[in-house]
Protein backbone atom coordinates (compact mmCIF):
# COMPACT_ATOMS: atom_id res chain seq x y z
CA UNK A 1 139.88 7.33 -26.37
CA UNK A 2 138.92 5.36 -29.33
CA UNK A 3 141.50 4.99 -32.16
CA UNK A 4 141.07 3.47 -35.60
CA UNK A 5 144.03 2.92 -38.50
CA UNK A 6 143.14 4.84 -41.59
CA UNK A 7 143.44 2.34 -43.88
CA UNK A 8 140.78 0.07 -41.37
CA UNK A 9 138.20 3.11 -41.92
CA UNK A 10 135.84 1.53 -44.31
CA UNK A 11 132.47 2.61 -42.48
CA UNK A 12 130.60 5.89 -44.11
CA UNK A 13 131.30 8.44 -41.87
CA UNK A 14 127.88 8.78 -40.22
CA UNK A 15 128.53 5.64 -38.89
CA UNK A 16 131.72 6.70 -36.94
CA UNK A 17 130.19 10.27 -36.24
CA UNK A 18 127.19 8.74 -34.81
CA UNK A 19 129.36 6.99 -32.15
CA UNK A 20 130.63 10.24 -30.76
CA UNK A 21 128.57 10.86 -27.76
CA UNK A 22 130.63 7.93 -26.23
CA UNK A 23 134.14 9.63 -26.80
CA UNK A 24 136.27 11.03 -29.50
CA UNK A 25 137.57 9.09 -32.41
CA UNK A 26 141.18 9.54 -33.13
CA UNK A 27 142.30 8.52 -36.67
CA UNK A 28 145.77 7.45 -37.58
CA UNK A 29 148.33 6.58 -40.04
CA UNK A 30 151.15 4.20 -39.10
CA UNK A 31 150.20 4.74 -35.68
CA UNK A 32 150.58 8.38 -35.65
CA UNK A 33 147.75 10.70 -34.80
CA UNK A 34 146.70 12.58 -37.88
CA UNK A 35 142.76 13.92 -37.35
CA UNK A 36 140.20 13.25 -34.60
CA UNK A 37 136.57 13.11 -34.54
CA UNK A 38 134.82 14.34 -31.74
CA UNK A 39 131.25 16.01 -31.05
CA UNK A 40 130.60 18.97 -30.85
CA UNK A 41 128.52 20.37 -27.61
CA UNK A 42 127.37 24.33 -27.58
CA UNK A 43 128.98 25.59 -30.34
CA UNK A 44 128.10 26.91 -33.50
CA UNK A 45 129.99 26.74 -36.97
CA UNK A 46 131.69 30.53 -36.44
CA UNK A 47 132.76 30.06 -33.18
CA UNK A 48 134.76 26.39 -34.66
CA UNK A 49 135.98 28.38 -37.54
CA UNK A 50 137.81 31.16 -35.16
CA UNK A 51 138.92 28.76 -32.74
CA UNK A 52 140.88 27.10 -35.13
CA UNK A 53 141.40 30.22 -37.48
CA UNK A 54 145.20 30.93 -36.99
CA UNK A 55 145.29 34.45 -37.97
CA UNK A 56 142.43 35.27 -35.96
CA UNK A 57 144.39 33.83 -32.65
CA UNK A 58 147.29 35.57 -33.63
CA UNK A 59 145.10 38.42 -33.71
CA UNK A 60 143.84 37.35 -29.86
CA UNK A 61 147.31 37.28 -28.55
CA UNK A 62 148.40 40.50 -30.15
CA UNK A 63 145.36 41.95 -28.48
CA UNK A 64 146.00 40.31 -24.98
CA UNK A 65 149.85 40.98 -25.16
CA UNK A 66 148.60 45.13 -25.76
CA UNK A 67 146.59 44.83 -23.01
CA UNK A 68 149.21 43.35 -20.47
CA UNK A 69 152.09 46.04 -21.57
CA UNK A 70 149.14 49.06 -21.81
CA UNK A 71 146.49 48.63 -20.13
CA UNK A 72 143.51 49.23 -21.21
CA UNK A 73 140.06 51.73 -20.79
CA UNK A 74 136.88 51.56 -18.98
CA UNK A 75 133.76 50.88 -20.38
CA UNK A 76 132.26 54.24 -19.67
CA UNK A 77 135.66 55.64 -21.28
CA UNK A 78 134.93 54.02 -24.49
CA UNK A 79 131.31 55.12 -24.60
CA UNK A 80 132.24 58.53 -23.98
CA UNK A 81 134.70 58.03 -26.98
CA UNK A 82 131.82 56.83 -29.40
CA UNK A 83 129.09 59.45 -28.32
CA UNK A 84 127.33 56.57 -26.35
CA UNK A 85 125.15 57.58 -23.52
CA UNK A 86 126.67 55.97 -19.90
CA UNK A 87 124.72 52.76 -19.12
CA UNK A 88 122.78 52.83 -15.84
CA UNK A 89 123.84 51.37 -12.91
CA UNK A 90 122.80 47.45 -12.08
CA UNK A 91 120.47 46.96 -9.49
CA UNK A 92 122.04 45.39 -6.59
C-alpha cells in the first residue's frame, strides 16, 4: 500500500486518483494515517454514503440485534400483512 506525507502532496488530485487502479493511497500526517484514497469498483454514490453513514449502521445493527432476540416473519407473512397477492412458486 502506497503512502504519501501530507505536506509532500503537491500533485492535483487527479493525478494521485488516476493511480488508483494499482492500489490505494494512504495519506498521512506525522506518520499517522489520517485519509486514504482508493477506487471505487461497483458501487454507486448512495450505496458509499450509507456505508459510511453512522446513523444509518446504527440503524443496521438495531435491526439485526431485533432479529437475533425476535425473530422475524416470512415473506408470504408480510404480504399477507400489506394486502399483497402470494408470489408464485419458482420453477425448479
Amino acid at each position: 500500500m502506497r503512502t504519501i506525507e501530507l505536506d509532500s502532496a503537491t500533485a492535483p488530485l487527479a493525478e494521485y486518483a488516476s493511480t488508483l487502479h494499482e492500489e490505494p493511497l494512504v495519506v498521512t500526517r506525522n506518520g499517522r494515517p489520517v485519509a486514504v484514497l482508493r477506487r471505487i469498483v461497483e458501487s454507486d454514490l448512495e450505496s458509499l454514503s450509507l456505508s459510511t453513514d453512522k446513523r444509518f449502521l446504527a440503524l443496521v445493527e438495531r435491526s439485526r440485534a431485533r432479529q437475533d432476540a425476535e425473530g422475524g416473519i416470512l415473506s408470504d407473512e408480510m404480504r399477507r400483512r400489506l394486502g399483497l397477492p402470494r408470489r408464485a412458486p419458482r420453477p425448479r
